[in-house]
Every structure is written in C-alpha cells, then in structure tokens.
Protein backbone atom coordinates (compact mmCIF):
# COMPACT_ATOMS: atom_id res chain seq x y z
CA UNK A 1 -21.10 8.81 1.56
CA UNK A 2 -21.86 5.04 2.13
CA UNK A 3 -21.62 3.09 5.44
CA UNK A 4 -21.81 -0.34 6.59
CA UNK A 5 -23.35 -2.29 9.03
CA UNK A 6 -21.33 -5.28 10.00
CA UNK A 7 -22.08 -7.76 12.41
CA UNK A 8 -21.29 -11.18 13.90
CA UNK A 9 -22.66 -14.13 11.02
CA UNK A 10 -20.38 -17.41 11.93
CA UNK A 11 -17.33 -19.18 10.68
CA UNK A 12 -15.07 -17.70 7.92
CA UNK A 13 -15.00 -20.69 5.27
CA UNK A 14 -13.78 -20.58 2.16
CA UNK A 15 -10.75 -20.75 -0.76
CA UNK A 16 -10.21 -17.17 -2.23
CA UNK A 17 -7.55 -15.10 -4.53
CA UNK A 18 -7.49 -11.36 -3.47
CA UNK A 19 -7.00 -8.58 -6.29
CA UNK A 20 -3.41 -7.97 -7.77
CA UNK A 21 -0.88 -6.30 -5.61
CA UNK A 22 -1.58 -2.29 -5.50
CA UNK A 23 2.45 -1.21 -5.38
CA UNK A 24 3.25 -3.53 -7.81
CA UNK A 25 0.33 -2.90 -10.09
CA UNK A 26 1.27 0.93 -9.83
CA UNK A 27 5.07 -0.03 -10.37
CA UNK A 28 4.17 -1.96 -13.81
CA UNK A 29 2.28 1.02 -15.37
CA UNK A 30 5.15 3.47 -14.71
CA UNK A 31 7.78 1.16 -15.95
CA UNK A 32 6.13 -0.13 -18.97
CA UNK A 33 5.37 3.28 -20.09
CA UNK A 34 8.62 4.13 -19.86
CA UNK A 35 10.36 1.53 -21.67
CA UNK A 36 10.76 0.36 -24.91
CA UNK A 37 8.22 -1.88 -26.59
CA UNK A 38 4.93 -3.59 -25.44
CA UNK A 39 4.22 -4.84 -21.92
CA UNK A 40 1.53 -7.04 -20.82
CA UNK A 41 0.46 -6.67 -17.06
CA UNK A 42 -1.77 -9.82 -16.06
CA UNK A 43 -3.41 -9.80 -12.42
CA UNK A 44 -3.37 -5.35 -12.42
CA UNK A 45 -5.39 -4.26 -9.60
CA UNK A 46 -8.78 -2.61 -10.56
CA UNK A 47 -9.28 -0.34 -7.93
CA UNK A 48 -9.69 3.67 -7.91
CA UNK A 49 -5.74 4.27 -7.39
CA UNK A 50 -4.26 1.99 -10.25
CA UNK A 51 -6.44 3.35 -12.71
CA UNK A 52 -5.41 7.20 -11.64
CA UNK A 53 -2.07 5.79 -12.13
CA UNK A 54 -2.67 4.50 -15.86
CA UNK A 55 -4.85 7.44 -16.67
CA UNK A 56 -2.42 9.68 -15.96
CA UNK A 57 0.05 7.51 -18.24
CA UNK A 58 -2.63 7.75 -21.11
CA UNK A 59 -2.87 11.79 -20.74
CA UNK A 60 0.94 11.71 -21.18
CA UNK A 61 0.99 10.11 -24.74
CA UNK A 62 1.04 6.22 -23.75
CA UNK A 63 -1.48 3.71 -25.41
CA UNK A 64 -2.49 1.24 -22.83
CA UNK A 65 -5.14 -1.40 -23.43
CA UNK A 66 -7.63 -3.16 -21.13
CA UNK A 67 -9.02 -5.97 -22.99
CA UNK A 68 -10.00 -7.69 -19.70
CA UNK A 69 -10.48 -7.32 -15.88
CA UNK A 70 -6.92 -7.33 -14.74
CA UNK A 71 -5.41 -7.70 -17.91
CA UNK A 72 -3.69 -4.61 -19.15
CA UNK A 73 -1.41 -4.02 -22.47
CA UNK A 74 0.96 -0.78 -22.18
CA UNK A 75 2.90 0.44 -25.50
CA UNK A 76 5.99 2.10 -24.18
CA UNK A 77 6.97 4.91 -25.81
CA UNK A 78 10.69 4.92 -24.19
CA UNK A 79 12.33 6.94 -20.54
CA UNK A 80 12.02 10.12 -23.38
CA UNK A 81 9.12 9.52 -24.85
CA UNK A 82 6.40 11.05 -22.53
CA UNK A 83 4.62 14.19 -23.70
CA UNK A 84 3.74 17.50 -21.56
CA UNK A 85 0.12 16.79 -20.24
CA UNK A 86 -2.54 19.64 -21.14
CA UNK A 87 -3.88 19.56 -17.94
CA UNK A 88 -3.55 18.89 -13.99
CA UNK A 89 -2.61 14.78 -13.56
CA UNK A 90 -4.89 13.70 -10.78
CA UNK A 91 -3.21 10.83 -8.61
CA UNK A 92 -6.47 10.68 -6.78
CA UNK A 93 -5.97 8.60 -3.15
CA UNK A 94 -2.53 7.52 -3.96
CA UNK A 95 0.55 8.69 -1.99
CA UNK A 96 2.33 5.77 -3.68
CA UNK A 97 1.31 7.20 -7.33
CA UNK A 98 2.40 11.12 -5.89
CA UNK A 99 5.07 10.27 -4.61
CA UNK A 100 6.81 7.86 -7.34
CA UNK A 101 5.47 10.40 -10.02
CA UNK A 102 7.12 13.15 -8.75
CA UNK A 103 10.94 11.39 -9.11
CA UNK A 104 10.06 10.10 -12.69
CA UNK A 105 8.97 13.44 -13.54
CA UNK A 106 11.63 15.24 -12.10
CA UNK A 107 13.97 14.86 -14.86
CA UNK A 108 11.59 15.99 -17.49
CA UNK A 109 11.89 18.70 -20.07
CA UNK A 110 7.83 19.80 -19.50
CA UNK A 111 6.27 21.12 -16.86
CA UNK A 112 3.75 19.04 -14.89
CA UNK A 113 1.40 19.63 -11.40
CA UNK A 114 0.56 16.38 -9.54
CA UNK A 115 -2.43 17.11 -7.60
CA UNK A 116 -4.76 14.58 -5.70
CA UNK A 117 -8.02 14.26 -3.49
CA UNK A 118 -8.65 15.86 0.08
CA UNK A 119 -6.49 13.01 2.13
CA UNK A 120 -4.11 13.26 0.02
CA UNK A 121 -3.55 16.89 -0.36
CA UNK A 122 -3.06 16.79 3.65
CA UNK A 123 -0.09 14.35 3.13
CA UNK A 124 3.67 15.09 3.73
CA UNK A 125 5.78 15.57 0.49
CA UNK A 126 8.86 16.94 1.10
CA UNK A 127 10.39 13.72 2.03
CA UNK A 128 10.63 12.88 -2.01
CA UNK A 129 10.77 16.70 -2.69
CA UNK A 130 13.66 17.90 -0.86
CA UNK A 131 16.23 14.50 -2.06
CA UNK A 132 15.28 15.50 -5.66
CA UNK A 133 15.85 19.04 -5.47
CA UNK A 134 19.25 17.88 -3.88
CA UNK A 135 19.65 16.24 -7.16
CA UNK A 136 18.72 19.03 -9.48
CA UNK A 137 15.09 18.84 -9.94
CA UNK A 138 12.47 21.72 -9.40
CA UNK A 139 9.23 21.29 -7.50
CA UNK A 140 6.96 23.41 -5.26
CA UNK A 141 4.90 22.22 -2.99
CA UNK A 142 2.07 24.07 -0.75
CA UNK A 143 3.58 26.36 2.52
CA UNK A 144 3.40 22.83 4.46
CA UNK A 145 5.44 20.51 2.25
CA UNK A 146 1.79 19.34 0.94
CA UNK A 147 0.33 19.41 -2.66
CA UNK A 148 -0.11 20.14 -5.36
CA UNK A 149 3.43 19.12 -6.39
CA UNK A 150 4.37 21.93 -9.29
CA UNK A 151 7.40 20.25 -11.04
CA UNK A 152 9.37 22.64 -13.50
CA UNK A 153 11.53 21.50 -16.16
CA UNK A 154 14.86 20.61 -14.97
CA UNK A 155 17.58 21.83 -16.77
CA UNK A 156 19.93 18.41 -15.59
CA UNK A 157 19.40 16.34 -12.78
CA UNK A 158 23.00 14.41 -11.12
CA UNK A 159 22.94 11.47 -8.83
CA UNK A 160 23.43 11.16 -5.73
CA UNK A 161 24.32 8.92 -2.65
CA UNK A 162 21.28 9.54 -0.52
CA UNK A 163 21.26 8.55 3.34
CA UNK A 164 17.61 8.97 3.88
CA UNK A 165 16.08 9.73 7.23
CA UNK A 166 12.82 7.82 7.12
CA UNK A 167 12.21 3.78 6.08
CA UNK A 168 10.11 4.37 3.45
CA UNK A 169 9.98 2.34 0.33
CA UNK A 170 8.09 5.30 -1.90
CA UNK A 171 11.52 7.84 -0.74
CA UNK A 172 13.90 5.44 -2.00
CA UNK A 173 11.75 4.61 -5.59
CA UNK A 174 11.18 7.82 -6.42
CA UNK A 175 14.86 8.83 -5.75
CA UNK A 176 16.24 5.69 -7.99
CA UNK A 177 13.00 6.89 -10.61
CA UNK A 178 15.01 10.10 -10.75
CA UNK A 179 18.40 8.56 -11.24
CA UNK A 180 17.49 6.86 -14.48
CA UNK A 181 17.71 10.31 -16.23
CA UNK A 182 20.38 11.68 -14.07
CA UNK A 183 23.68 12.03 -14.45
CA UNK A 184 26.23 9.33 -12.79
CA UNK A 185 25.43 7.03 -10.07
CA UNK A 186 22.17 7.19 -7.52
CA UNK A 187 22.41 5.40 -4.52
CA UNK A 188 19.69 5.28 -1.44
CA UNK A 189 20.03 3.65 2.01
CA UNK A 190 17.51 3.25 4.50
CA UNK A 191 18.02 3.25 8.21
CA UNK A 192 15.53 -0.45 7.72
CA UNK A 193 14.95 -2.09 4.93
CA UNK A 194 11.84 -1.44 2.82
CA UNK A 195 10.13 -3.79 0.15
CA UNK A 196 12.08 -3.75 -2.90
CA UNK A 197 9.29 -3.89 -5.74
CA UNK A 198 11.03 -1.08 -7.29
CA UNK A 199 14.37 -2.55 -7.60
CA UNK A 200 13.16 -6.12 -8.79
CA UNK A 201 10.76 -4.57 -11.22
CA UNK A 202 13.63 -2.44 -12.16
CA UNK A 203 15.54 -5.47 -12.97
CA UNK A 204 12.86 -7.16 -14.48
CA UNK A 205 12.46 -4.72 -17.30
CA UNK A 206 16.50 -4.63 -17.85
CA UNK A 207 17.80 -2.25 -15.85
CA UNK A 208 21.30 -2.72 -14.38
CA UNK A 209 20.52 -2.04 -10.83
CA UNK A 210 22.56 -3.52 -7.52
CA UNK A 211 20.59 -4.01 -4.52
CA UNK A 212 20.60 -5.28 -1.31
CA UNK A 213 18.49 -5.28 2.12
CA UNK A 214 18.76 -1.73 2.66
CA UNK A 215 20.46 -0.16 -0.10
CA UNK A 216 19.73 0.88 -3.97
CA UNK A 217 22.00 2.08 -6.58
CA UNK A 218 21.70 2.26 -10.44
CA UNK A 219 23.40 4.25 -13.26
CA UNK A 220 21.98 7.06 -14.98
CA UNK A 221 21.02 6.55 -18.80
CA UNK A 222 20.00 3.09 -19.35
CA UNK A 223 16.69 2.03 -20.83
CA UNK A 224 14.01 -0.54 -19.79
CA UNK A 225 12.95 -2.94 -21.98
CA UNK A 226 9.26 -3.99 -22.21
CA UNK A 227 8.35 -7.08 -20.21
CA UNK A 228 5.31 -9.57 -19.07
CA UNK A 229 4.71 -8.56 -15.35
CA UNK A 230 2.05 -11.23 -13.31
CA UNK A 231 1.10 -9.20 -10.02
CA UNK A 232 0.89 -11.21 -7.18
CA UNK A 233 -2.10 -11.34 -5.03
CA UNK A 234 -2.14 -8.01 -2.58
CA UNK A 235 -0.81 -9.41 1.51
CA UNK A 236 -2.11 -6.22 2.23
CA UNK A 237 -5.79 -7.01 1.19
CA UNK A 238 -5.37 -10.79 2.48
CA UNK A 239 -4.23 -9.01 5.47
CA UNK A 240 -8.29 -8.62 6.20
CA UNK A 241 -9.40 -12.06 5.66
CA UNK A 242 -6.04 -13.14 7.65
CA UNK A 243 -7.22 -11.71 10.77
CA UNK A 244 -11.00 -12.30 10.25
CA UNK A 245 -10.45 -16.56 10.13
CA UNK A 246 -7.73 -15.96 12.82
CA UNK A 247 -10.33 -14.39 15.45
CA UNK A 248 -13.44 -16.10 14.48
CA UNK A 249 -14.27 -19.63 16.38
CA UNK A 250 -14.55 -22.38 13.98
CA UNK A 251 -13.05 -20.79 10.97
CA UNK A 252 -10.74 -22.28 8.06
CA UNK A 253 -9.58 -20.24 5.24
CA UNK A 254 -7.26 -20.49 2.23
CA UNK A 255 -5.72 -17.69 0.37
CA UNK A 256 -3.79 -18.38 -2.97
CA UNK A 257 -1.11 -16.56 -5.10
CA UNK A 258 -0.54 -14.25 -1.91
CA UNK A 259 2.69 -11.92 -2.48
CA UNK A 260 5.01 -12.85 0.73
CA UNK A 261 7.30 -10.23 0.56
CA UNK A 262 9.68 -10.43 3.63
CA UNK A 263 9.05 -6.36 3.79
CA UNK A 264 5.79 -6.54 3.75
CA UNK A 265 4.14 -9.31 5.62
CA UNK A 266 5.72 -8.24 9.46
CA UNK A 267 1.95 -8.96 10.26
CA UNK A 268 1.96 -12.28 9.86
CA UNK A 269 4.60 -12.61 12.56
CA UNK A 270 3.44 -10.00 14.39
CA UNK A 271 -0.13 -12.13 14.84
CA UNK A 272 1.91 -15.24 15.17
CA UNK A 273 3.57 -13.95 18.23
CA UNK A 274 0.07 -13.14 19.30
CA UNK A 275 -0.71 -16.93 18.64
CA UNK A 276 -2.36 -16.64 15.16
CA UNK A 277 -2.11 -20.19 13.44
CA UNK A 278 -0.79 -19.47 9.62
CA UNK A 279 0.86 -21.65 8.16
CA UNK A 280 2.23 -20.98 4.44
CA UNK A 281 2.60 -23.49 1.29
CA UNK A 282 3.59 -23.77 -1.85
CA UNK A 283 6.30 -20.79 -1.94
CA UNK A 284 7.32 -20.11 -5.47
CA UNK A 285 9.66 -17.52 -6.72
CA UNK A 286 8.95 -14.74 -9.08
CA UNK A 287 10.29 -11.58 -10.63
CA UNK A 288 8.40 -9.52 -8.17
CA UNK A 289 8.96 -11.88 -5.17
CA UNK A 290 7.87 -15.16 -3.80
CA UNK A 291 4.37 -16.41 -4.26
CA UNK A 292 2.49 -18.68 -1.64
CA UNK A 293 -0.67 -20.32 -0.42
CA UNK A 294 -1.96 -19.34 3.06
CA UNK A 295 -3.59 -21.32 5.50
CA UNK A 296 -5.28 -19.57 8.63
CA UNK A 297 -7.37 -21.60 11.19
CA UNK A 298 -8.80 -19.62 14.40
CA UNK A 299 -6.95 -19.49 17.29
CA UNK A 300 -7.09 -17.46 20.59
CA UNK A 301 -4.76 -14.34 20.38
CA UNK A 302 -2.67 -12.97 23.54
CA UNK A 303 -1.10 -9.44 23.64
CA UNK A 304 2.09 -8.62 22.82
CA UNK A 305 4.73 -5.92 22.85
CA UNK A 306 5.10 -5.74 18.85
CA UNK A 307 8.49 -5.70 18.20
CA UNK A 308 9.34 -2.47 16.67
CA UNK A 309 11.76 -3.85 13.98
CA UNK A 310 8.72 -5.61 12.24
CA UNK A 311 7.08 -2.15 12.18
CA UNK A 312 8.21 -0.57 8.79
CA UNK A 313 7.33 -4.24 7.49
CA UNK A 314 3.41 -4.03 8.24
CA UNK A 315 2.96 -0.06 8.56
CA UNK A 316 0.03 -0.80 6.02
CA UNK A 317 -1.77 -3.51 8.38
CA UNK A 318 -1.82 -1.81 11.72
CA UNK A 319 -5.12 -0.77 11.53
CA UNK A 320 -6.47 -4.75 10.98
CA UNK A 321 -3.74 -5.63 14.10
CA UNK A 322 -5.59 -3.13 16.34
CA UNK A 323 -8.65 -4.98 15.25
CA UNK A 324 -6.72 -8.48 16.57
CA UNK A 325 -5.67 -6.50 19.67
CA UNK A 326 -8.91 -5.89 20.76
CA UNK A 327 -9.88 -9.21 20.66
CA UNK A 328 -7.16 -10.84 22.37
CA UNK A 329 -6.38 -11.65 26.01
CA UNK A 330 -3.83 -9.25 27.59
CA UNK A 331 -2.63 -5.48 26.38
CA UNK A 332 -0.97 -4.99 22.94
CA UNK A 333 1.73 -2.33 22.75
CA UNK A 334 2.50 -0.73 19.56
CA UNK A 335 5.61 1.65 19.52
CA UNK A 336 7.40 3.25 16.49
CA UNK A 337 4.52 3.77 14.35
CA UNK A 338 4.73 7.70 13.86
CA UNK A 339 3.92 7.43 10.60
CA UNK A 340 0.49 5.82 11.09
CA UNK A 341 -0.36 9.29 11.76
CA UNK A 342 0.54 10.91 8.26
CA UNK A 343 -1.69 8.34 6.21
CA UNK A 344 -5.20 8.75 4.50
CA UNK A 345 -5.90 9.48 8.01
CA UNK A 346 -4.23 9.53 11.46
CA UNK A 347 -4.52 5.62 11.96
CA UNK A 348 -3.65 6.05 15.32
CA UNK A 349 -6.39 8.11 16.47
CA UNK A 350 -9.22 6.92 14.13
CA UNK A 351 -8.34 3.02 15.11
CA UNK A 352 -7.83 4.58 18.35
CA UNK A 353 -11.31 6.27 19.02
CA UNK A 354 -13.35 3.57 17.02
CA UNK A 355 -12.42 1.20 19.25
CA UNK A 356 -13.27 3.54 22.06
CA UNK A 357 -16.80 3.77 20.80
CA UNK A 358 -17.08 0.02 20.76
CA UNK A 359 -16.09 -0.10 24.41
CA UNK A 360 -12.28 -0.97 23.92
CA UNK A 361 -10.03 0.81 25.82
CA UNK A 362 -7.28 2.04 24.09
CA UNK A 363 -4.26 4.65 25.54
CA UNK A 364 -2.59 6.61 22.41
CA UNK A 365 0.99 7.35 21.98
CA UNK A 366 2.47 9.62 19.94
CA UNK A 367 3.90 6.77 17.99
CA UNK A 368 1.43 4.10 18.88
CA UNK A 369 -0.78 2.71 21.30
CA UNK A 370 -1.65 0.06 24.12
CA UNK A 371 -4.91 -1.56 23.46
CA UNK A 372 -6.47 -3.34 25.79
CA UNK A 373 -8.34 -6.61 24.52
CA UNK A 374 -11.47 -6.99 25.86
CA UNK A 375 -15.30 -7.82 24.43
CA UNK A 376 -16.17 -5.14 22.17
CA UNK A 377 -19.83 -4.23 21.43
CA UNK A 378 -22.30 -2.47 18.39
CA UNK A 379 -21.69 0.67 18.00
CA UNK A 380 -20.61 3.48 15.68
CA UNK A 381 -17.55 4.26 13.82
CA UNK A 382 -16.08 6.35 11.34
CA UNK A 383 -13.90 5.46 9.44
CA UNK A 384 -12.46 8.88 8.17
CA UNK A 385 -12.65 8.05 4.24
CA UNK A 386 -9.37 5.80 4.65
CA UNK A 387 -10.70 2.34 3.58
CA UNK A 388 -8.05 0.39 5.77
CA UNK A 389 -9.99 1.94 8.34
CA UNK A 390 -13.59 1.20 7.01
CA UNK A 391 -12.14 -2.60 6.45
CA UNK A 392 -10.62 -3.33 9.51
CA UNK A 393 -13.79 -2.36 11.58
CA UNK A 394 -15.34 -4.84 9.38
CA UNK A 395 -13.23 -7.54 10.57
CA UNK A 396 -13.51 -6.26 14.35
CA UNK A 397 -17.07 -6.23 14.10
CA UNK A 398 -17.38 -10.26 13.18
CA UNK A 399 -16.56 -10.53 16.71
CA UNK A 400 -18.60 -7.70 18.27
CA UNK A 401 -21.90 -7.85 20.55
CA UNK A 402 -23.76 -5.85 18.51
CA UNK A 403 -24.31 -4.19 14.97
CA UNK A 404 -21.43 -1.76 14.11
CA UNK A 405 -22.05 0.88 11.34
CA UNK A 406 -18.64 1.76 9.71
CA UNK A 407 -19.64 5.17 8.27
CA UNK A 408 -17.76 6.60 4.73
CA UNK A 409 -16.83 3.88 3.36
CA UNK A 410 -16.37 4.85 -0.32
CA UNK A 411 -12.56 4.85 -0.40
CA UNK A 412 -12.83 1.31 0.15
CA UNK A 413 -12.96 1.14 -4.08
CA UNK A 414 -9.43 2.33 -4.31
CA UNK A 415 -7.67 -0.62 -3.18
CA UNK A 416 -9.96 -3.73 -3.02
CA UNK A 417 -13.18 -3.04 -5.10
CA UNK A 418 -14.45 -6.15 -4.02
CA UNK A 419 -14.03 -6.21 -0.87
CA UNK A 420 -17.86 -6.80 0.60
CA UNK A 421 -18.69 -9.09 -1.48
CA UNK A 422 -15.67 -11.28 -1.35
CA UNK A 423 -16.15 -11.33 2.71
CA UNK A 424 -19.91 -11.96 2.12
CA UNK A 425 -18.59 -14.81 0.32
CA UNK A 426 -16.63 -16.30 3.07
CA UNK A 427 -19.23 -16.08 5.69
CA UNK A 428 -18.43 -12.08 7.32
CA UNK A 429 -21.43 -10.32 8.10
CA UNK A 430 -21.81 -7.06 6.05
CA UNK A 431 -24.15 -5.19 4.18
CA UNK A 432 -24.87 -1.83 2.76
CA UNK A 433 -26.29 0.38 5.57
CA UNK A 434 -29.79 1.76 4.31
C-alpha cells in the first residue's frame, strides 16, 4: 500500500481541466454497448473503475477501441446482442458499475455473477436487488444483501411503478436499465431528486423516456441508437481543487468544462453558505447537462448547519466539506448523511477520526457530524482504501501545522489517476511517502 505525505507549500495557482465525469463515463459504455451501431465516447475517464466497466463489456462480446487517452470507440452489438461471459465479471471499486449492471443484466437469457473488490463486497445490494426481483428478475446475493450478485436467467421481466425508499440515483438507473427489456411501462420516483445522467443519456441515444425532477418512466422494447457522447469534466474531482483554492490564503484557480449538474454540485452551495467565493462562467448546455468554467478565489469559511435538502446533491463530496469544516470559524453540522456510512468506507467515521488525529474535534452522529473548526496539525491518517478519503486529507493538510501522512492511498487510481500530480501542478504540497 502507498501513502502520502502532504503538507502546507503556498497559494493554489493555476488553469486546469479535471478527467471526464466517472457516472457518465460508466453510463456511455453500458449504453453504447447496448445499442445499435458505433459510438464514439470523447473525454472517458481513465481511472481503475471505467475500465472494469468496459472490460466487462469486452468479455461480453462488444468490440470497443481505445485509440487515445480518453477517446474510446464502442461497436454496439444491440439491447440482445450481449453474450454469456465465461467467467466471473469483476466491477472492481465500483458500486455505480454493480449496481447499474445488475438491472441491465436482469433481463438476460444467460447467467452472470457480478463480483467486486473487498469495499465493495461489504456494500449494500438489495436496494437494486429486491425492485428487480419485484419485476421478475432472479439474483442472489450473500446472507447480508452483499455480493457477489448471482443473476439467473429470467424467464420475463414486467414493469413496474416503483416508489423507492432511498434517493439514490444508481436505484432508479438500474430499475429503468431493467425496464428496457421488460414488459409495459417502468416508472421510478424518488422521495428527492437524484442526477439524471441516466435519463438524458437515455435520451441521447434515442430512447423515448419522460422525465422530470424526481420521477422516471420509459416503455419496454425500444432500442438505442449509437451516438457521440463528450463527458464533461468530473464536479466530483474539481470538488478537491474547489476547496483547496477556497481555504488557502492567496489562491486563484480556474477549472474548465466542469459538469454543473444541479444534482450534483449541492457543494458548491453548501461552501458558499460557508462563505466560499465561486463564481461560475460560461454555462453551456449539453446532452449530458450544462457545462461551465469555475472560478474560486480564497476566502475565510464560517460554519454552518448544512441544509439537509442539499445532502443527496453532494453525498459524494462530504468527505472534502469535512476538510472545509475544519478549517473554518464556528461548528459545522451535518445531518441526513446515513449513507456516508455504506460507501468504500464509513465516511463518517474515517473523516471523523482523521480529523481527530490531526487535533480537530469532531462529535459523530449516526447520520452525520458536528465538526468543530479549529487549527489542525501533522499527523497521521488513514484513509481506509477509499480515495475520497486519501484526497480530501490532501486538501486538509495544505492548511495543517505539520506533515500529514495519508496512508493507503492506492484507490486513489480509480477515479482521478492523476490526481498528485495535477495538485503538484497547482502549487499543493504532496509527495510519495518513502
């Protein structure tokens, strides 16, 4: 296992692009294997999690092409074309590649087990598995709802009109992923809006499909039609270099082609309340959502009670906001934020005790946490293997009093490869530990 040391090193400067969108660049390899003709995908994420996602396509009979860095090509073989894999399909990290998988799968006439690495075999499943049994399909899971996910042929699956329980944008896409091969209508709603990647990809590659903040529905039996897709730069990535120009004196930073997805950037309000300055520029609109420029100069950060409608929309960036928290003047109260504890880790704890053992003092929650900002100093962290973790102590630390090792840091490769040496570039202090 690598770790990190990362310390103070001055101003974040700089003009950057961060890698492609993860959820859309998993989206765009499911639905151009699935449809009908030849895709190109330009801006594809390279990270550990993607490329599970299109090796898994490959082992199912689908020719994809990588003649460049980000660049892939993806000859669709059709929603029946896919052929029963000789082998176990490894989604590695990726609850977002599990749990999509398992709804397009579901209505398959071949077997299939989706299994995954040790975080991921700890994470809950039975929130997809139990609506698409409801719906005909046939999957197993481990005594606690975990994986591996055993999927059976399914004789037939049939819509249906699902009222989910949880806000979760992977629920409602693998549920719609089902109802293209089932029979009748499919309909989701969500107690809170999620992003809606699916549904505008969905549209994007021809599918009838009416949607609206907080409800999905599509018709059984229609097929996509191959498409270009350009993935937007990932807010959850730029989420890091967001809150590292935002707490450091004296910094300045651009970010360009940033996705600004109204479900997923609740940080950037969320750190506005706390006094962040952001402003955001030249918004264009595109078939995954609106594109924009980001400016972020530093500015002093006060606590806030974060309001707990803007959780669902940032449950990715909490750990970097408990990073802003303990820099800021005042207590921080995060509440609704349960599922921080079924991640790659238990966010809540791991943020919770890291900040601990850089003198912060933190009080946990079941479904949160009051941090109190104060001056934190060196120390050492781990970071669990869940490289949201491992980043955000990065960003922490280019305010610290000391040296902070970030220990296990590997994971960090399945969602922003690049990571260390694109903050190097901007003037964070971070190196390989020896």
């Amino acid at each position: 296992m690598a770790d990190w040391i990362a310390r103070t090193s001055g101003s974040v400067q700089g003009r950057i692009q961060v890698p492609g969108d993860k959820s859309v660049s998993h989206r765009a390899i499911m639905l151009a294997s699935i449809a009908d003709g030849t895709s190109r995908i330009d801006g594809f994420l390279e990270g550990e999690d993607t490329r599970a996602t299109a090796r898994i396509f490959s082992q199912l009979g689908v020719r994809i092409e990588a003649p460049s860095d980000g660049v892939r090509i993806v000859h669709g073989v059709g929603i029946d074309g896919l052929l029963a894999p000789s082998c176990e399909l490894d989604c590695g990290n990726s609850g977002t590649a599990m749990r999509l998988l398992s709804g397009l799968f579901a209505s398959q006439t071949f077997a299939s087990t989706l299994v995954g690495d040790e975080s991921l075999s700890k994470r809950p499943m039975r929130r997809v598995t139990d609506p698409l049994c409801s719906m005909g399909a046939r999957i197993d899971t481990e005594a606690g709802g975990t994986p591996p996910l055993h999927i059976s042929p399914a004789v037939a699956l049939v819509g249906i009109d699902y009222d989910s329980p949880v806000a979760s944008a992977q629920v409602k896409s693998a549920v719609l992923l089902a109802g293209l091969r089932a029979q009748g209508m499919t309909s989701v709603t969500e107690p809170h809006p999620t992003r809606d990647y699916t549904e505008r990809m969905l549209r994007a590659f021809g599918i009838n499909i009416d949607y609206r903040p907080g409800f999905a529905s599509l018709k059984g039996g229609q097929r996509l039609r191959a498409t270009e897709v350009q993935v937007p730069g990932d807010f959850s990535s730029a989420a890091f270099a967001i809150t590292a120009a935002t707490l450091v004196p004296g910094s300045q930073l651009i970010i360009e082609n940033v996705g600004i997805d109204p479900r997923r950037t609740g940080l950037l309000e969320a750190l506005r309340l706390m006094g962040a300055h952001i402003d955001i520029h030249n918004v264009r609109s595109g078939p995954t959502g609106e594109i924009a420029t980001l400016l972020i100069q530093h500015a002093p950060l006060h606590g806030i009670d974060v309001p707990v409608t803007l959780v669902p929309d940032m449950i990715d960036e909490f750990p970097v906001l408990f990073a802003a928290a303990a820099c800021a003047d005042g207590v921080t109260r995060v509440r609704g934020a349960s599922e921080l504890r079924v991640k790659e880790s238990d966010r809540i704890s791991a943020m919770a005790n890291g900040l601990r053992a850089l003198g912060i003092d933190v009080h946990e929650t079941d479904d949160g946490a009051d941090i109190v900002g104060g001056n934190a100093g060196g120390g050492d962290v781990d970071s669990l293997g869940d490289h949201r973790i491992a980043m955000a102590f990065a960003v922490l630390a280019q305010r610290a009093g000391g040296d902070v090792q970030i220990r296990d840091i590997d994971n960090v490769a399945t969602s922003y490869p690049s990571f260390d040496t694109q903050m190097r570039g901007l003037g964070l202090g971070l190196e390989a530990a020896n």
